[in-house]
N, C-alpha and C. Protein backbone atom coordinates (compact mmCIF):
# COMPACT_ATOMS: atom_id res chain seq x y z
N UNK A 1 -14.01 -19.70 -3.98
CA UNK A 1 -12.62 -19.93 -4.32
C UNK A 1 -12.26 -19.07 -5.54
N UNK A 2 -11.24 -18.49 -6.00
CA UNK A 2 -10.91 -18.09 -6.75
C UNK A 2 -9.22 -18.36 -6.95
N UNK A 3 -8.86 -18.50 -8.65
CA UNK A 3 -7.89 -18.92 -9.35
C UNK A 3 -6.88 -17.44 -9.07
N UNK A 4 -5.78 -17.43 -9.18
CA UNK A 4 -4.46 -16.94 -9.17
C UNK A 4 -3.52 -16.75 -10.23
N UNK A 5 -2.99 -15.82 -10.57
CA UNK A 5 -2.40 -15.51 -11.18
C UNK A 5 -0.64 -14.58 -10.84
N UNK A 6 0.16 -15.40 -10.77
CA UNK A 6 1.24 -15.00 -9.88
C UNK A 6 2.39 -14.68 -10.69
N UNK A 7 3.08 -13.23 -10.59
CA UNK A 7 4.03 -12.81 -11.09
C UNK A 7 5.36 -13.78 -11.26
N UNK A 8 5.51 -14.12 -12.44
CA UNK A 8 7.03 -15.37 -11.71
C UNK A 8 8.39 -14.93 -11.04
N UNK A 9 8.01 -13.70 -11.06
CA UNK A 9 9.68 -13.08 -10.25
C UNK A 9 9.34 -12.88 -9.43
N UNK A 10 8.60 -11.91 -8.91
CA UNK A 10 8.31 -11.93 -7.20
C UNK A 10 7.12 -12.72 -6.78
N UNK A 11 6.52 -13.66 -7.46
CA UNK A 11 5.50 -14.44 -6.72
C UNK A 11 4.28 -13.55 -6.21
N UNK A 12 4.48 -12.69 -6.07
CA UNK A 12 2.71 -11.63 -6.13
C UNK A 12 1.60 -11.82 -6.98
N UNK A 13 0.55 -11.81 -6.24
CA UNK A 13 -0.51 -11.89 -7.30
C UNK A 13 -0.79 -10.98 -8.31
N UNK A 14 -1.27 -10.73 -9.43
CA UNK A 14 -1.15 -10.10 -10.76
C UNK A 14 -2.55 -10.16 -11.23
N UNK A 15 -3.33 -10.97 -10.87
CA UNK A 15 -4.13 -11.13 -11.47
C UNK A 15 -5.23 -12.42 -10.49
N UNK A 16 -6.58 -12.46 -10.31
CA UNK A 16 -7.97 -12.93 -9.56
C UNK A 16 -8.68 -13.47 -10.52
N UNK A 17 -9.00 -14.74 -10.62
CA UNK A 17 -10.15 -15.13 -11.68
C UNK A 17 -11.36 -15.95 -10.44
N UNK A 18 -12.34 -16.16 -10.98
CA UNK A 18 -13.60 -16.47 -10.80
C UNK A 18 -13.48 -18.14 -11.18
N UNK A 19 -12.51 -18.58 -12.71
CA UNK A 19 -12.40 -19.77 -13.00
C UNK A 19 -11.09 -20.19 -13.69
N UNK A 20 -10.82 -21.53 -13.38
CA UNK A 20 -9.63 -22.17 -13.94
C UNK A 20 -9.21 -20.57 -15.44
N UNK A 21 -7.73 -20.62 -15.31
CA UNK A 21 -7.58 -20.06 -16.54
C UNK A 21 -6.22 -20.97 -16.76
N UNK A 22 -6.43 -21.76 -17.56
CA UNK A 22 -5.63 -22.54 -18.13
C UNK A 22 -4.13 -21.91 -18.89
N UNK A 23 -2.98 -22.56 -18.17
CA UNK A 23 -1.61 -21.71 -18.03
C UNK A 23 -1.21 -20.73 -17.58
N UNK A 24 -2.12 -20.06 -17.08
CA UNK A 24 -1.53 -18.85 -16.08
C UNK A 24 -1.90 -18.82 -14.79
N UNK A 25 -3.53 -19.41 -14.50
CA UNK A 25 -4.23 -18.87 -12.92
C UNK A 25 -5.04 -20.50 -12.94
N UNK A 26 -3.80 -20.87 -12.31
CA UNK A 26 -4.21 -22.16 -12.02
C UNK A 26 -3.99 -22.52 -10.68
N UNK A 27 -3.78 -21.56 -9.59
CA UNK A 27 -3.50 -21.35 -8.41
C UNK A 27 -5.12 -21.18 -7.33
N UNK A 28 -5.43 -21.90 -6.84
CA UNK A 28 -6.85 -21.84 -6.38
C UNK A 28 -6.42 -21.64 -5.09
N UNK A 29 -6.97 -20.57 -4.56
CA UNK A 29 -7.23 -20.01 -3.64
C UNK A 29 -8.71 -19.51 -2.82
N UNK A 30 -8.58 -19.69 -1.28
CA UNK A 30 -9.93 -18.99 -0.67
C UNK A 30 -10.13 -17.71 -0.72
N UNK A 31 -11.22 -17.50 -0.84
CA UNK A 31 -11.44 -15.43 -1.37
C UNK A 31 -11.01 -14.78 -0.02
N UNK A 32 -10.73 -15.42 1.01
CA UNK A 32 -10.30 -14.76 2.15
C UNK A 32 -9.04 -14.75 2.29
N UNK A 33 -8.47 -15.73 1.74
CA UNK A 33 -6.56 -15.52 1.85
C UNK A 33 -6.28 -14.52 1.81
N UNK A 34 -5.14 -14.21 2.72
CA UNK A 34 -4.80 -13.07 2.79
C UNK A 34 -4.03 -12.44 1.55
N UNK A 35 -3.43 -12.90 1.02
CA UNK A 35 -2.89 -12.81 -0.53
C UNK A 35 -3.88 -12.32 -1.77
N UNK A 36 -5.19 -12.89 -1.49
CA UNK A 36 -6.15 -12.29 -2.13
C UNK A 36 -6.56 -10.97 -1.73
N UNK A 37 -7.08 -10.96 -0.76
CA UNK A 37 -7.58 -9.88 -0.16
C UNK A 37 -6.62 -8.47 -0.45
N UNK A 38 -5.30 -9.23 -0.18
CA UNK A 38 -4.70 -7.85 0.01
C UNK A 38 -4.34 -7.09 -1.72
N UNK A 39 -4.67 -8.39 -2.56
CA UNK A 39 -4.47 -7.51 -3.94
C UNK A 39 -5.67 -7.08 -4.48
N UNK A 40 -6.74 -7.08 -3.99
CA UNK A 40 -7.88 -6.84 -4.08
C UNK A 40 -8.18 -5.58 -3.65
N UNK A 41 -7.36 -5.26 -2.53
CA UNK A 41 -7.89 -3.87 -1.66
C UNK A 41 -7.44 -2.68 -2.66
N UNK A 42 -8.45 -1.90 -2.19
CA UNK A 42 -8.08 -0.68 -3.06
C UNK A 42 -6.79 0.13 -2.38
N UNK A 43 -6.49 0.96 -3.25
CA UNK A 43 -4.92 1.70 -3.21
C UNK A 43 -5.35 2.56 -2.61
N UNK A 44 -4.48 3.18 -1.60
CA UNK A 44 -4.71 4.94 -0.38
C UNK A 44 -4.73 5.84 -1.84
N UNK A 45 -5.92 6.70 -1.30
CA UNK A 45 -5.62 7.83 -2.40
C UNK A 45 -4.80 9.09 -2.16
N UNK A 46 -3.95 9.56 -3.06
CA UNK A 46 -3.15 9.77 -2.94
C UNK A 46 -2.90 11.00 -2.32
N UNK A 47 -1.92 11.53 -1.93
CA UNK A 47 -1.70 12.93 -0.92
C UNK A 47 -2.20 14.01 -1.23
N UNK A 48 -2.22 14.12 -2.45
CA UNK A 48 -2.33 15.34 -3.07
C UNK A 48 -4.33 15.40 -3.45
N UNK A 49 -4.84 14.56 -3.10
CA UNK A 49 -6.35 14.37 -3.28
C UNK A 49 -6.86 14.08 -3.95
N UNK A 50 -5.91 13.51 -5.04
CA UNK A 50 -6.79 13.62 -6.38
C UNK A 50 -7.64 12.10 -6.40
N UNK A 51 -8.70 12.38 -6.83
CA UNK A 51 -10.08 11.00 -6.70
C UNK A 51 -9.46 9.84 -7.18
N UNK A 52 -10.03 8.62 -6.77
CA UNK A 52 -9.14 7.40 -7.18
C UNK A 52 -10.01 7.10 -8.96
N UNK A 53 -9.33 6.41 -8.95
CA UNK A 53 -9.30 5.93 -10.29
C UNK A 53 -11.18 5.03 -11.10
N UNK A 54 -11.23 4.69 -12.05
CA UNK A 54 -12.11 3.62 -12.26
C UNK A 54 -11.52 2.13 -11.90
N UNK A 55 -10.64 2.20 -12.18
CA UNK A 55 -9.84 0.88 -12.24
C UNK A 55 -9.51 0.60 -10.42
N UNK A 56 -9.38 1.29 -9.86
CA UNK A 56 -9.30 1.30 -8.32
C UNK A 56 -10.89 1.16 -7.80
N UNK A 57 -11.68 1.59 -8.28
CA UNK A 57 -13.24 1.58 -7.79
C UNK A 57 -14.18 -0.35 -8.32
N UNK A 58 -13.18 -0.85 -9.24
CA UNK A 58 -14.22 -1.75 -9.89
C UNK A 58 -12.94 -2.66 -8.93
N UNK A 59 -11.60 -2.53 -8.37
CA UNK A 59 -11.00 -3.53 -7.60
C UNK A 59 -12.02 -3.39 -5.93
N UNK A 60 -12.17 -2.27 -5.71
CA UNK A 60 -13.12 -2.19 -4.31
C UNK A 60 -14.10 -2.97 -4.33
N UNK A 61 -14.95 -2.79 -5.75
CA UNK A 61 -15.78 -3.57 -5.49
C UNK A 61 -16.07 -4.69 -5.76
N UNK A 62 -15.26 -5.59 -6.37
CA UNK A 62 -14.18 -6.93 -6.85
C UNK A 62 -14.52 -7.44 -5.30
N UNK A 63 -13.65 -6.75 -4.53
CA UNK A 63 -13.26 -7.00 -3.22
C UNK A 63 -14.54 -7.22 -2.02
N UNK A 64 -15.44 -6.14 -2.12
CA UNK A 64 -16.67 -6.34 -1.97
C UNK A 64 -17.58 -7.41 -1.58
N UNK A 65 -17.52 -7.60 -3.48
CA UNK A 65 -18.51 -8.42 -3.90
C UNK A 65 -18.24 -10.09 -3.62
N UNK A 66 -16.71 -10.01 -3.53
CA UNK A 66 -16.00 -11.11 -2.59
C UNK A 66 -16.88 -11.35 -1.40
N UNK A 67 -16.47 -10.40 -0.11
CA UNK A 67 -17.15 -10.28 1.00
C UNK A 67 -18.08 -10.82 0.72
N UNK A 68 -19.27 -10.59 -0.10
CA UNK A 68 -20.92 -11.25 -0.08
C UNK A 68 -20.99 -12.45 -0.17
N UNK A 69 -20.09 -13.06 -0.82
CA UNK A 69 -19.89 -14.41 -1.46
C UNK A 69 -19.59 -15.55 -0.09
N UNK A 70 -18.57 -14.88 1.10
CA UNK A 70 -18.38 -15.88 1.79
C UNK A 70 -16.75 -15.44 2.53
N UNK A 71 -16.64 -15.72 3.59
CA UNK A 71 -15.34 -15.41 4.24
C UNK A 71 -15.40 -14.64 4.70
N UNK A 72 -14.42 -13.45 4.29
CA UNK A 72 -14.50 -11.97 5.61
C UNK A 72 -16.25 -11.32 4.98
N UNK A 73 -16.47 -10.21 6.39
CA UNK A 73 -17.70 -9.32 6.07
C UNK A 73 -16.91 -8.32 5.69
N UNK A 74 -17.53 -7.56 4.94
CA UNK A 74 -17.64 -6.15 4.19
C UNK A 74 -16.67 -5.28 5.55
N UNK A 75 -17.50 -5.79 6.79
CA UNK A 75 -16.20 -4.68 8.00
C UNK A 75 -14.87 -5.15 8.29
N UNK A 76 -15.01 -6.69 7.91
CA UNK A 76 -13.64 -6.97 8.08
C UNK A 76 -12.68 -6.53 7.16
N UNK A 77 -13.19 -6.28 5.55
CA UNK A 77 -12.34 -6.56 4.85
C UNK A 77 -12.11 -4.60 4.75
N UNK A 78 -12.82 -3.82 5.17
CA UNK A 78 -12.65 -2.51 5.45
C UNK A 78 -11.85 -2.18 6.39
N UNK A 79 -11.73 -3.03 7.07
CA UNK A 79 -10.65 -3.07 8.56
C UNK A 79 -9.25 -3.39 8.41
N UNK A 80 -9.05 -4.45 7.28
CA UNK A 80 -7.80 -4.70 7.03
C UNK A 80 -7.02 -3.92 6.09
N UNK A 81 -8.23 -3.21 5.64
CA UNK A 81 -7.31 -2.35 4.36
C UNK A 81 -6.91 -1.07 5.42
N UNK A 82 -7.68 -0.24 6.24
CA UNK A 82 -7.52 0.54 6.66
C UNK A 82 -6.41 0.62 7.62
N UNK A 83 -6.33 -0.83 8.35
CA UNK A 83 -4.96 -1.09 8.61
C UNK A 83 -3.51 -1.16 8.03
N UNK A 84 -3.96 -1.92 6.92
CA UNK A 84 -2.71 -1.74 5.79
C UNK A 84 -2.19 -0.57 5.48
N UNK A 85 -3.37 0.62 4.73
CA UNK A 85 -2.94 1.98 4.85
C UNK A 85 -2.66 2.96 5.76
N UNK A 86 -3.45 2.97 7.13
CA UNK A 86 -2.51 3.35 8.26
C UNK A 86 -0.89 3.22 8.41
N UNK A 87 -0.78 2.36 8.31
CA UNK A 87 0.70 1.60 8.84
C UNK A 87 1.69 2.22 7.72
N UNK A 88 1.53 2.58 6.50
CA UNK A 88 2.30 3.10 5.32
C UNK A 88 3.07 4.83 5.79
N UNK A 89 4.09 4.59 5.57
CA UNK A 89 5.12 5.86 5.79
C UNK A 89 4.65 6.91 5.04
């Protein structure tokens, strides 16, 4: 399970904790929700090629290390991102 952290204007997640964080990510969620997952996935890199980020590499493997823990496998959760970024204009 992991805690939540939700933007108050658009209700998006902002932020994934591991444990209660008292006044902000008090939203408990399954590591498979789709709401998780999908802020978890790493970002398409970008057109122009340039390598993704650190901060994009430690959310992959955030996301990952999720997978090991319980819920989707490592192919599922590679499957949904690749879907997600397919589908983008």
């Amino acid at each position: 399970m992991s805690y939540v952290e939700r933007d108050s204007v658009s209700g998006e997640i902002k932020g994934v904790y591991r444990q209660l964080q008292s006044g902000y990510a008090e939203e408990e969620l399954p590591d498979n929700h789709p709401d998780v997952v999908a802020f978890l996935a790493p970002k398409p890199i970008p057109p122009n090629g340039s390598n993704i980020d650190n901060a994009e590499r430690k959310t992959l493997a955030m996301a990952l290390a999720l997978a090991d823990v319980g819920g989707l496998t490592r192919a599922q959760i590679k499957a949904l991102y690749k879907a997600k970024y397919d589908s983008l204009p």
